[in-house]
PDB file of N, CA and C in Angstrom:
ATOM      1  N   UNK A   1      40.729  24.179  28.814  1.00  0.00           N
ATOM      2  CA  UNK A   1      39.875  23.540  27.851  1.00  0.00           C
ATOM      3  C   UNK A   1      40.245  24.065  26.473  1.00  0.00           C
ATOM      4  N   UNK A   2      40.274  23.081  25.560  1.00  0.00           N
ATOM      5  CA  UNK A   2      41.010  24.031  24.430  1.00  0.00           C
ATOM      6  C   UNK A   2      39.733  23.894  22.842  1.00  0.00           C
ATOM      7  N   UNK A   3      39.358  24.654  22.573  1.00  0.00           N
ATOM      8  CA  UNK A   3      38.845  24.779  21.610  1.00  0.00           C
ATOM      9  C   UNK A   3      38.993  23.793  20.262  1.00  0.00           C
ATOM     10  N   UNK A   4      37.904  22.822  19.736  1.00  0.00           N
ATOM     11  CA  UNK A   4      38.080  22.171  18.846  1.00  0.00           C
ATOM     12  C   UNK A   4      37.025  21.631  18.037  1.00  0.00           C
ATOM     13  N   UNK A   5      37.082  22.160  17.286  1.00  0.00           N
ATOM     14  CA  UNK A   5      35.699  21.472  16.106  1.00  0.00           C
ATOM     15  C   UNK A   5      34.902  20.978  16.371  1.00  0.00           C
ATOM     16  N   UNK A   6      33.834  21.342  16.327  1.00  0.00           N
ATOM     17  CA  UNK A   6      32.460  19.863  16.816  1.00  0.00           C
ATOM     18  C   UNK A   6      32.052  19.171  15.390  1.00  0.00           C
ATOM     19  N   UNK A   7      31.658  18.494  15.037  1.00  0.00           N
ATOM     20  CA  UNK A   7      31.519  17.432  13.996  1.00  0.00           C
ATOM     21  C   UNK A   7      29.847  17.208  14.275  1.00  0.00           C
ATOM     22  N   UNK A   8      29.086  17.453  14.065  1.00  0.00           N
ATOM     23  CA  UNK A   8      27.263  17.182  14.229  1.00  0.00           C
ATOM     24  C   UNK A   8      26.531  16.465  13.266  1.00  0.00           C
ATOM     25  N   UNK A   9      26.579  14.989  13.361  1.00  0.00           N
ATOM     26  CA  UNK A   9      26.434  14.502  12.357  1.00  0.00           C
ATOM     27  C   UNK A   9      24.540  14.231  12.404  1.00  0.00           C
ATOM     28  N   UNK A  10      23.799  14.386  11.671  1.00  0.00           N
ATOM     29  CA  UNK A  10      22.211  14.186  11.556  1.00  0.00           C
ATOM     30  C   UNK A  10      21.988  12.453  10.995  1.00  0.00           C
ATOM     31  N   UNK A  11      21.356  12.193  11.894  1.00  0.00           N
ATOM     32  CA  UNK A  11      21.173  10.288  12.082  1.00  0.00           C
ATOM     33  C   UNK A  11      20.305  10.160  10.903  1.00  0.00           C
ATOM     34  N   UNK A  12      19.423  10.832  10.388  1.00  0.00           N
ATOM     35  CA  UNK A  12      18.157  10.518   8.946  1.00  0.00           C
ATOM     36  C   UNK A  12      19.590  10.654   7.879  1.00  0.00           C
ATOM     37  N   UNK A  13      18.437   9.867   6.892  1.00  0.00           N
ATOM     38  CA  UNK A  13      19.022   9.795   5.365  1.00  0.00           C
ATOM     39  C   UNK A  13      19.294  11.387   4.804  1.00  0.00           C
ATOM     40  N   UNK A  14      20.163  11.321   4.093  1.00  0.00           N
ATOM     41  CA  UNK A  14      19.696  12.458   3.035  1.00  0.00           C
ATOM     42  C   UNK A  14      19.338  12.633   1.278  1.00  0.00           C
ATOM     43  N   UNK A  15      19.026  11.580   1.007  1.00  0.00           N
ATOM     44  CA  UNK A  15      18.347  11.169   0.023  1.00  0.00           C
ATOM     45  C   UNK A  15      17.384  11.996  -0.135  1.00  0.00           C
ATOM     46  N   UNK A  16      17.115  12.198  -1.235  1.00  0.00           N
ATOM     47  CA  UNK A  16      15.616  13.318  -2.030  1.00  0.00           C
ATOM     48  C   UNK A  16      15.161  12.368  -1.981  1.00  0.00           C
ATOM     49  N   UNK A  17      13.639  11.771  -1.593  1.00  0.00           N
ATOM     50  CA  UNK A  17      13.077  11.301  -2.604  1.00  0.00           C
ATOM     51  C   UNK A  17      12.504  11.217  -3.815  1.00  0.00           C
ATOM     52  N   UNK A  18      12.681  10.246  -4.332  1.00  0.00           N
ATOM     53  CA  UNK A  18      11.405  10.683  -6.055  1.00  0.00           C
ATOM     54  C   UNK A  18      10.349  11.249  -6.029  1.00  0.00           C
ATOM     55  N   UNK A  19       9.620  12.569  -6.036  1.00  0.00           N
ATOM     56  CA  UNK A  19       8.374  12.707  -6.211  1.00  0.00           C
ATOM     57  C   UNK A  19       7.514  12.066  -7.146  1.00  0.00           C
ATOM     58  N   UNK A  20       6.554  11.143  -7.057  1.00  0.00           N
ATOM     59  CA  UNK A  20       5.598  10.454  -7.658  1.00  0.00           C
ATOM     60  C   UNK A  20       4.192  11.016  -7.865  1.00  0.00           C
ATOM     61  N   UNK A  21       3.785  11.414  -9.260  1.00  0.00           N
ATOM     62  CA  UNK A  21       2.563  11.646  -9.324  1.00  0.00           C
ATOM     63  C   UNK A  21       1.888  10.767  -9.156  1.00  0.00           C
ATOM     64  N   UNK A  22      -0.058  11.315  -8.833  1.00  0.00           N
ATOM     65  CA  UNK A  22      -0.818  10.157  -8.853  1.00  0.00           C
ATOM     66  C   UNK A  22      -1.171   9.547  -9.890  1.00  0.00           C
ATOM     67  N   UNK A  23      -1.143   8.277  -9.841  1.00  0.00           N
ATOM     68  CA  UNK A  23      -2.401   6.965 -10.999  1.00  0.00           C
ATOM     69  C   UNK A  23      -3.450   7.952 -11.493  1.00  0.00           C
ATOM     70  N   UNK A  24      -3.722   7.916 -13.094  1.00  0.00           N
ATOM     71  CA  UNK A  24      -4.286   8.600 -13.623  1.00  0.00           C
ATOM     72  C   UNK A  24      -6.208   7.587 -12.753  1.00  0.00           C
ATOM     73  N   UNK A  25      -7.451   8.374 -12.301  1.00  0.00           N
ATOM     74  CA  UNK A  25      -8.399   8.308 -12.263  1.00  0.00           C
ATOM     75  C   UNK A  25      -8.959   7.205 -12.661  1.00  0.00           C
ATOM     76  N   UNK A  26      -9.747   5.902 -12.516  1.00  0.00           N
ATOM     77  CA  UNK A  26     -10.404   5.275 -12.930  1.00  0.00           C
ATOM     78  C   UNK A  26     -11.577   5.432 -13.665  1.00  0.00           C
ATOM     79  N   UNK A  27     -12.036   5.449 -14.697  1.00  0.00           N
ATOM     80  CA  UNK A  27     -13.374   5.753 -15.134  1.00  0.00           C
ATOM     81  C   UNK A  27     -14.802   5.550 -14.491  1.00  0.00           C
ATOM     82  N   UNK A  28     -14.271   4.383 -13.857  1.00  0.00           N
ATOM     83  CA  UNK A  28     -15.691   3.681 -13.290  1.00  0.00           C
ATOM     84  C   UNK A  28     -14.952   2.589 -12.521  1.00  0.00           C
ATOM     85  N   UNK A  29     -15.819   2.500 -11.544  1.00  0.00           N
ATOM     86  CA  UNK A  29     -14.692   1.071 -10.801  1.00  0.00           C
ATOM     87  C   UNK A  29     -15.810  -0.558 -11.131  1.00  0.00           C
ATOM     88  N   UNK A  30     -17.151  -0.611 -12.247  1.00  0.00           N
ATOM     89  CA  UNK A  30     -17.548  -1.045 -12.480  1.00  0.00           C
ATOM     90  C   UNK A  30     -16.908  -2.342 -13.684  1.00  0.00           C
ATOM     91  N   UNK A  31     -17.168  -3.724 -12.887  1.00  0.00           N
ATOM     92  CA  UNK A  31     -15.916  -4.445 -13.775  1.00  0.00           C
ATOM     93  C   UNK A  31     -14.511  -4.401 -13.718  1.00  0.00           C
ATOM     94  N   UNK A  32     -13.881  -3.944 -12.546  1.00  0.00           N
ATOM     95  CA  UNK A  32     -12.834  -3.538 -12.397  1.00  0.00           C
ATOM     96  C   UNK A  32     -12.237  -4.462 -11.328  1.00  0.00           C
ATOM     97  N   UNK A  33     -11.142  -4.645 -11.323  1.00  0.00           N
ATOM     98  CA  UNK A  33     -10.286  -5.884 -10.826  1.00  0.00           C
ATOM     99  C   UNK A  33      -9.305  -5.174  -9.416  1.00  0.00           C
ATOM    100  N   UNK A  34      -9.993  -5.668  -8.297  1.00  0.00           N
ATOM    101  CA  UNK A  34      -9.201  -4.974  -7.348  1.00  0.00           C
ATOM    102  C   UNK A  34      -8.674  -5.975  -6.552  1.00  0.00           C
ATOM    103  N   UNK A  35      -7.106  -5.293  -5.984  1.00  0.00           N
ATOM    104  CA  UNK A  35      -6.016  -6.196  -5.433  1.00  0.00           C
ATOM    105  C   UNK A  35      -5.954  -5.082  -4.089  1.00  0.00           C
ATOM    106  N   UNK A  36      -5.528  -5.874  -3.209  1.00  0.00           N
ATOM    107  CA  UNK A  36      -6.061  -5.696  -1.677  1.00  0.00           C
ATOM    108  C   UNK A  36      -4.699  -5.848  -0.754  1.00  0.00           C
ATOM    109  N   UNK A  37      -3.612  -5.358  -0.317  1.00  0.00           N
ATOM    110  CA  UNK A  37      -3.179  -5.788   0.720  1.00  0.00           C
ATOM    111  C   UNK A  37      -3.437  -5.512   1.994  1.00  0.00           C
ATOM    112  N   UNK A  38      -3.132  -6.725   2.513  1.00  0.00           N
ATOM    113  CA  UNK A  38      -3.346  -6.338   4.362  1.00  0.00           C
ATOM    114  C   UNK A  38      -2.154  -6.411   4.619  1.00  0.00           C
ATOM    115  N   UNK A  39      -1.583  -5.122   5.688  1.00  0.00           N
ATOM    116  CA  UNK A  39      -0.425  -4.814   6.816  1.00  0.00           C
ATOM    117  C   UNK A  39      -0.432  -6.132   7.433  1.00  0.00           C
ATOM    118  N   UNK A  40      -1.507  -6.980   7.923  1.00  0.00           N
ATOM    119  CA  UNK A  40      -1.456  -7.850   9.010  1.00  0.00           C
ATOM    120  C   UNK A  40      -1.750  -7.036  10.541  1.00  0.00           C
ATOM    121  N   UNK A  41      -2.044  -5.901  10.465  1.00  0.00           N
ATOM    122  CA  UNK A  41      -2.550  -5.466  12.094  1.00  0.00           C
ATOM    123  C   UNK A  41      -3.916  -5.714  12.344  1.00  0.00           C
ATOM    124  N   UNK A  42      -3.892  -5.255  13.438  1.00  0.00           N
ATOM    125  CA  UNK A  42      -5.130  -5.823  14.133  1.00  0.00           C
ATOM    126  C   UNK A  42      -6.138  -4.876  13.134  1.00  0.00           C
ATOM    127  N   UNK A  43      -7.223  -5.635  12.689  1.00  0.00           N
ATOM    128  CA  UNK A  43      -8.434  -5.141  11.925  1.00  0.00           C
ATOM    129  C   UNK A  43      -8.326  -4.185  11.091  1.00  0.00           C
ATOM    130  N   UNK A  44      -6.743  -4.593  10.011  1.00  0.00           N
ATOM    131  CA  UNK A  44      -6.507  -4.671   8.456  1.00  0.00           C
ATOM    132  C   UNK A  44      -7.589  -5.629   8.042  1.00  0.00           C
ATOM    133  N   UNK A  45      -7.787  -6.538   8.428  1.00  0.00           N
ATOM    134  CA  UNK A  45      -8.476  -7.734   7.317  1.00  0.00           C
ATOM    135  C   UNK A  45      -9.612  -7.266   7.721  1.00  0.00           C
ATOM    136  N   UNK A  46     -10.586  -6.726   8.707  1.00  0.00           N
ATOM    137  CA  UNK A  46     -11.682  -6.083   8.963  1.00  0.00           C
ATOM    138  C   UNK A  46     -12.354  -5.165   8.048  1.00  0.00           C
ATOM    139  N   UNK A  47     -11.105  -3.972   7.770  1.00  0.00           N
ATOM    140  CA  UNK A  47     -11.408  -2.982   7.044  1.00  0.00           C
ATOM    141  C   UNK A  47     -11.698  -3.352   6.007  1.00  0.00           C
ATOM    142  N   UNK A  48     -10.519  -4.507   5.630  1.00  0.00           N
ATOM    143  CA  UNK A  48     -10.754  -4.510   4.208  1.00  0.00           C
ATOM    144  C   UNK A  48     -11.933  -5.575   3.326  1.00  0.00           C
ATOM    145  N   UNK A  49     -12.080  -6.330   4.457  1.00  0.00           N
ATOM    146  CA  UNK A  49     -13.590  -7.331   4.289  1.00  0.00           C
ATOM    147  C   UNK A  49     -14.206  -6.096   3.754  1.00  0.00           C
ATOM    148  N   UNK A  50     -14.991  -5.689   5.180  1.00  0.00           N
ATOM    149  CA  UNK A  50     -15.969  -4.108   4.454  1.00  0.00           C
ATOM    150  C   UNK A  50     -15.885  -3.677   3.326  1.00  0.00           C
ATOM    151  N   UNK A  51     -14.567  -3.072   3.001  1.00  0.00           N
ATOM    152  CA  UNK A  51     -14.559  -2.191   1.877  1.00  0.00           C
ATOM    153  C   UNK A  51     -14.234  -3.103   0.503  1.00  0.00           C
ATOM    154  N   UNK A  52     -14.512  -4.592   1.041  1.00  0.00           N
ATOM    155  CA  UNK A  52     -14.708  -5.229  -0.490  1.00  0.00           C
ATOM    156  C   UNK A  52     -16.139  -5.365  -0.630  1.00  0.00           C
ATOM    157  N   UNK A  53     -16.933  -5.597   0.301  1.00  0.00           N
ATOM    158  CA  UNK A  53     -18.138  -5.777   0.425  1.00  0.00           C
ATOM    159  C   UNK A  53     -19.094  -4.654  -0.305  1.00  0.00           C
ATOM    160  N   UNK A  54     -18.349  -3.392   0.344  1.00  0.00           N
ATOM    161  CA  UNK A  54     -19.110  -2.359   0.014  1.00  0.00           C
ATOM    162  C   UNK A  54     -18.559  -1.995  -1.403  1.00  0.00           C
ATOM    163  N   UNK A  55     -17.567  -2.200  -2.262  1.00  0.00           N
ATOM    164  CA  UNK A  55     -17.162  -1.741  -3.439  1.00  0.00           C
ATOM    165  C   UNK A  55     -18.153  -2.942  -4.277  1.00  0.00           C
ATOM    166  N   UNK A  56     -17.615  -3.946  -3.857  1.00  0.00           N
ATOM    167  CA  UNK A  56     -18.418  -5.201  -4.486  1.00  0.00           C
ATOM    168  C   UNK A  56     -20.110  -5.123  -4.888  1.00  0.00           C
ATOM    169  N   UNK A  57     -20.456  -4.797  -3.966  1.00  0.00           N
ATOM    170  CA  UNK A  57     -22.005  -4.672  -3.317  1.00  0.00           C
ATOM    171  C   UNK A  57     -22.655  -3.125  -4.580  1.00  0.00           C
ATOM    172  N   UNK A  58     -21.986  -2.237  -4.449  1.00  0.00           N
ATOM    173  CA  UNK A  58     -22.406  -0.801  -4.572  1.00  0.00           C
ATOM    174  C   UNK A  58     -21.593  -0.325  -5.789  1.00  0.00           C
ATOM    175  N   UNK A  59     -20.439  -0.650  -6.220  1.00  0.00           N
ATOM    176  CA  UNK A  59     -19.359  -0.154  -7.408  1.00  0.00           C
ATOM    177  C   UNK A  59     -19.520  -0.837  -8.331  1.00  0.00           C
ATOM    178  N   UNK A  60     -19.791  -2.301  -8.185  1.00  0.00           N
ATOM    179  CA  UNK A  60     -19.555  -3.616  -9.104  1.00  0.00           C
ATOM    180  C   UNK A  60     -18.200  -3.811  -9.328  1.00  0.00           C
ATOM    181  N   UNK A  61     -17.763  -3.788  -8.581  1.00  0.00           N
ATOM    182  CA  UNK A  61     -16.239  -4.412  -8.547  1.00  0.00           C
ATOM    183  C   UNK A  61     -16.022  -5.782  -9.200  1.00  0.00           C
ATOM    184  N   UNK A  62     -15.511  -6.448  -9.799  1.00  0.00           N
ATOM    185  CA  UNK A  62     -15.590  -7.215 -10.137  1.00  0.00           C
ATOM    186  C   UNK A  62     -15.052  -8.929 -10.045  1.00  0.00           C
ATOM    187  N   UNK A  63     -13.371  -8.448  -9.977  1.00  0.00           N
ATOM    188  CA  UNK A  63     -13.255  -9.898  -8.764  1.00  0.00           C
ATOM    189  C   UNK A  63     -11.697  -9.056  -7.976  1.00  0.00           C
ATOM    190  N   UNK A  64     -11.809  -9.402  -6.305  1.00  0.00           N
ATOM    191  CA  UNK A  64     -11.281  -8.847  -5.879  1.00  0.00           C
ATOM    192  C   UNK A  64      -9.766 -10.079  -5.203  1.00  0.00           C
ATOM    193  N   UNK A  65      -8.257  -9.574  -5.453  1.00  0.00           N
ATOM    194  CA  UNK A  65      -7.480 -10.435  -5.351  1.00  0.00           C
ATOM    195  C   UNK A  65      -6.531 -10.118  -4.379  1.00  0.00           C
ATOM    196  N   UNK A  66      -6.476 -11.049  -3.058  1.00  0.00           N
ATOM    197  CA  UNK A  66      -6.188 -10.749  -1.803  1.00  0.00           C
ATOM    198  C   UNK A  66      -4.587 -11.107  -1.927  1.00  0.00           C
ATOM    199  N   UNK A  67      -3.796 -10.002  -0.662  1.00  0.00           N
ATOM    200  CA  UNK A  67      -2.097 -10.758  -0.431  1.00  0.00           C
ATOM    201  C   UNK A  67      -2.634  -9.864   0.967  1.00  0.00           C
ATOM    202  N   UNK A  68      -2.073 -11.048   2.116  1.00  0.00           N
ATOM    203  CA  UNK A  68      -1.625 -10.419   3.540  1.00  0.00           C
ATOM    204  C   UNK A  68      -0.359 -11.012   3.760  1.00  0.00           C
ATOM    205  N   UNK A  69       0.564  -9.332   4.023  1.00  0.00           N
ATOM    206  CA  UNK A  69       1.510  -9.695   4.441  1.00  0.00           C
ATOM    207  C   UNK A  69       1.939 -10.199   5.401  1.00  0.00           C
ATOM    208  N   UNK A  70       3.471 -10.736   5.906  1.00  0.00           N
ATOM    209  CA  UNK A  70       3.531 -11.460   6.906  1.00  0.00           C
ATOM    210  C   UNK A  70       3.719 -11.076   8.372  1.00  0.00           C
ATOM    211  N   UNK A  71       4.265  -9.964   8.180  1.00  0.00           N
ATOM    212  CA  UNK A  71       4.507  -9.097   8.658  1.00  0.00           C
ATOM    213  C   UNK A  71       4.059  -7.630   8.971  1.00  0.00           C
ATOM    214  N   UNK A  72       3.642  -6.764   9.367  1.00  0.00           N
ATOM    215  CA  UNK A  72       3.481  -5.394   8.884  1.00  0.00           C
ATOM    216  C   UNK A  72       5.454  -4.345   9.066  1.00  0.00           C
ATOM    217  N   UNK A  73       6.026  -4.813   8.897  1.00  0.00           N
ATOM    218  CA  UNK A  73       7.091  -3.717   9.132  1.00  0.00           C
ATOM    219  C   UNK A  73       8.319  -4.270   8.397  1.00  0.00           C
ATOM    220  N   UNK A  74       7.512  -5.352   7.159  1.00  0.00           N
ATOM    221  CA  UNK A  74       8.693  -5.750   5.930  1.00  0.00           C
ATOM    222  C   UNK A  74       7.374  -5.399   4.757  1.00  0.00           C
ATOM    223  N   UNK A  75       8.066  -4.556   4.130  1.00  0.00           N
ATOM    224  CA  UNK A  75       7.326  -4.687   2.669  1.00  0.00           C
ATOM    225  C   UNK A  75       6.917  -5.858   1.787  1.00  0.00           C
ATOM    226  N   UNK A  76       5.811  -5.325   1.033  1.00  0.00           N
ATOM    227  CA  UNK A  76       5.268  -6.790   0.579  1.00  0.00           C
ATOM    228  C   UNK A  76       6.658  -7.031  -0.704  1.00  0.00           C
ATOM    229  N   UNK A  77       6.777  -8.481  -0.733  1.00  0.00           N
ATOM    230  CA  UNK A  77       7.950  -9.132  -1.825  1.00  0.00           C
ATOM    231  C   UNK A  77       7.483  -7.807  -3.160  1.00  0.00           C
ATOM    232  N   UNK A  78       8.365  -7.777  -4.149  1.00  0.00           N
ATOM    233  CA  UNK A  78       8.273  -7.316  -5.685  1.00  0.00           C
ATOM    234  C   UNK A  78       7.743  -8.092  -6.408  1.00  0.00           C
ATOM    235  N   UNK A  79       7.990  -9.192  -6.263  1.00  0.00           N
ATOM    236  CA  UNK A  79       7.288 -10.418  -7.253  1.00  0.00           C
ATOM    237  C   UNK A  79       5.639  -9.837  -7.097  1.00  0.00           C
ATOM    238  N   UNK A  80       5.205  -9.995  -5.760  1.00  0.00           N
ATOM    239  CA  UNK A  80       3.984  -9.819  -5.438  1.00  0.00           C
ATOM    240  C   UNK A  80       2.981  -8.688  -5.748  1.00  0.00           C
ATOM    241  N   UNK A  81       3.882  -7.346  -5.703  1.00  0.00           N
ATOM    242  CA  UNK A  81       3.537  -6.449  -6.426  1.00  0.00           C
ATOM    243  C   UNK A  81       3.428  -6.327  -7.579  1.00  0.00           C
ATOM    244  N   UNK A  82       4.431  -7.069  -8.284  1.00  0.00           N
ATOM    245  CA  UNK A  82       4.544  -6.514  -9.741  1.00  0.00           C
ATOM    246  C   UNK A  82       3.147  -7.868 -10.114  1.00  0.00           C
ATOM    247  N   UNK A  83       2.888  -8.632  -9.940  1.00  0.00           N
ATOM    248  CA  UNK A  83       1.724  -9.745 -10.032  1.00  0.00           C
ATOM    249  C   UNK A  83       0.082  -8.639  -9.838  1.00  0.00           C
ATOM    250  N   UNK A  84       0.134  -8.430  -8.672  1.00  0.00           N
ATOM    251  CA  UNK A  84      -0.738  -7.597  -8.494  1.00  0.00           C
ATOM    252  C   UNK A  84      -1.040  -6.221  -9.474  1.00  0.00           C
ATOM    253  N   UNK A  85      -0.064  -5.032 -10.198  1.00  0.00           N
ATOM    254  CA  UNK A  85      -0.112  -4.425 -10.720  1.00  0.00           C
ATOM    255  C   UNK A  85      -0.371  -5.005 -12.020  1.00  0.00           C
ATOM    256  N   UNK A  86      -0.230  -6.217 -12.215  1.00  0.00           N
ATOM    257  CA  UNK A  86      -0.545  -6.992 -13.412  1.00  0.00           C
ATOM    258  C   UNK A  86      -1.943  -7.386 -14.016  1.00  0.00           C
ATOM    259  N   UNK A  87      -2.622  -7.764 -12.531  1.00  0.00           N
ATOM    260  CA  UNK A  87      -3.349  -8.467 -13.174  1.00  0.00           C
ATOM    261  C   UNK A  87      -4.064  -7.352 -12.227  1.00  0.00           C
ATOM    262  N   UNK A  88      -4.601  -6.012 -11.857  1.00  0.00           N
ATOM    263  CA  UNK A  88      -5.650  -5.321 -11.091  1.00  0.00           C
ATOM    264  C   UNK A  88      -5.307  -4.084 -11.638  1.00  0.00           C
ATOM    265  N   UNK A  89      -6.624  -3.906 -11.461  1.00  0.00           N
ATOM    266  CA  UNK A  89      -6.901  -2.454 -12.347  1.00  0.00           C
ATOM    267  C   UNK A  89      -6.569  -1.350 -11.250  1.00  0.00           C
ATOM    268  N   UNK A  90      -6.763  -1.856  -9.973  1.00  0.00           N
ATOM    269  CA  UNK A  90      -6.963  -0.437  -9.157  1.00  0.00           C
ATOM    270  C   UNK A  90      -6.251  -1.705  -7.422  1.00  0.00           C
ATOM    271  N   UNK A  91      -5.700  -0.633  -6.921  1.00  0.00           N
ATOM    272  CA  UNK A  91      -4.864  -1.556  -5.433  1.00  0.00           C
ATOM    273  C   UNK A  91      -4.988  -0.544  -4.263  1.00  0.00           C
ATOM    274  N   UNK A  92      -5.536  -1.111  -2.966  1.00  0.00           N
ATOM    275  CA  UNK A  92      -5.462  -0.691  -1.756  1.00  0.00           C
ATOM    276  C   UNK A  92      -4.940  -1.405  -0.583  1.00  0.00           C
ATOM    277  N   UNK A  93      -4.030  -0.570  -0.195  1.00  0.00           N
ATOM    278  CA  UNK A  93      -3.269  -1.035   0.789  1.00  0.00           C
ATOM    279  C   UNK A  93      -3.772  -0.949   2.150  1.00  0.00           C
ATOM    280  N   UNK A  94      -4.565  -1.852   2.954  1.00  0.00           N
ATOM    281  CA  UNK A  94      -4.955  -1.090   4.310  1.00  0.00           C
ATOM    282  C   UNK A  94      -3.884  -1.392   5.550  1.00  0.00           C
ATOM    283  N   UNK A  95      -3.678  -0.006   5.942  1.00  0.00           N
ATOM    284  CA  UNK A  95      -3.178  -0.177   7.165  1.00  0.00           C
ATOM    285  C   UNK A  95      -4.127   0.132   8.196  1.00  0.00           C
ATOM    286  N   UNK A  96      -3.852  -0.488   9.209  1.00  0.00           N
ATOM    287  CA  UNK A  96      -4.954  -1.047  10.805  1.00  0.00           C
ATOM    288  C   UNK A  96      -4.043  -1.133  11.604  1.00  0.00           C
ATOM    289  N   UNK A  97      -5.048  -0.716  12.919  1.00  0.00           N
ATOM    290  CA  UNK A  97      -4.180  -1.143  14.264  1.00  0.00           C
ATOM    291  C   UNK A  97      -5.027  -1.019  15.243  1.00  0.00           C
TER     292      UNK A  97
END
């Protein structure tokens, strides 16, 4: 048997990612314009009924602007995001299953 290099290659990326700070704090979520995606799993759109209800109901949220994706395991389009970051003050993404 003759002795010869092993080569060990690691299957993940090795990319850094960007560290991203958080979105500076909302003042008040009163009057405030919230954008909503749903994953599309089972009771994403559940959660997020509720938690418009209850922001709506109790925060004064003010008008809330829905995207469900088509998929859960393709990201939502850029167009769609950058629309959403446009026109909403504050965005939650629910994931469900």
């Amino acid at each position: 048997m003759s002795e010869r290099p092993m080569i060990v290659v690691h299957p993940a990326a090795e990319d850094v990612a960007r560290r991203l700070g958080l979105a500076p704090r909302l003042p008040s979520l009163r009057g405030t314009r919230l954008g909503l995606i749903d994953n599309s799993k089972h009771n994403a759109d559940a959660f997020l009924h509720t938690l418009e209800t209850i922001l709506t109901r109790d925060y004064g949220i003010e008008r809330v602007e829905r995207y469900r994706k088509a998929s859960p395991s393709i990201p939502a389009p850029p167009e769609i995001l950058a629309r959403l970051a446009e026109s909403c003050d504050a965005l939650v993404h629910g994931v469900a299953d």
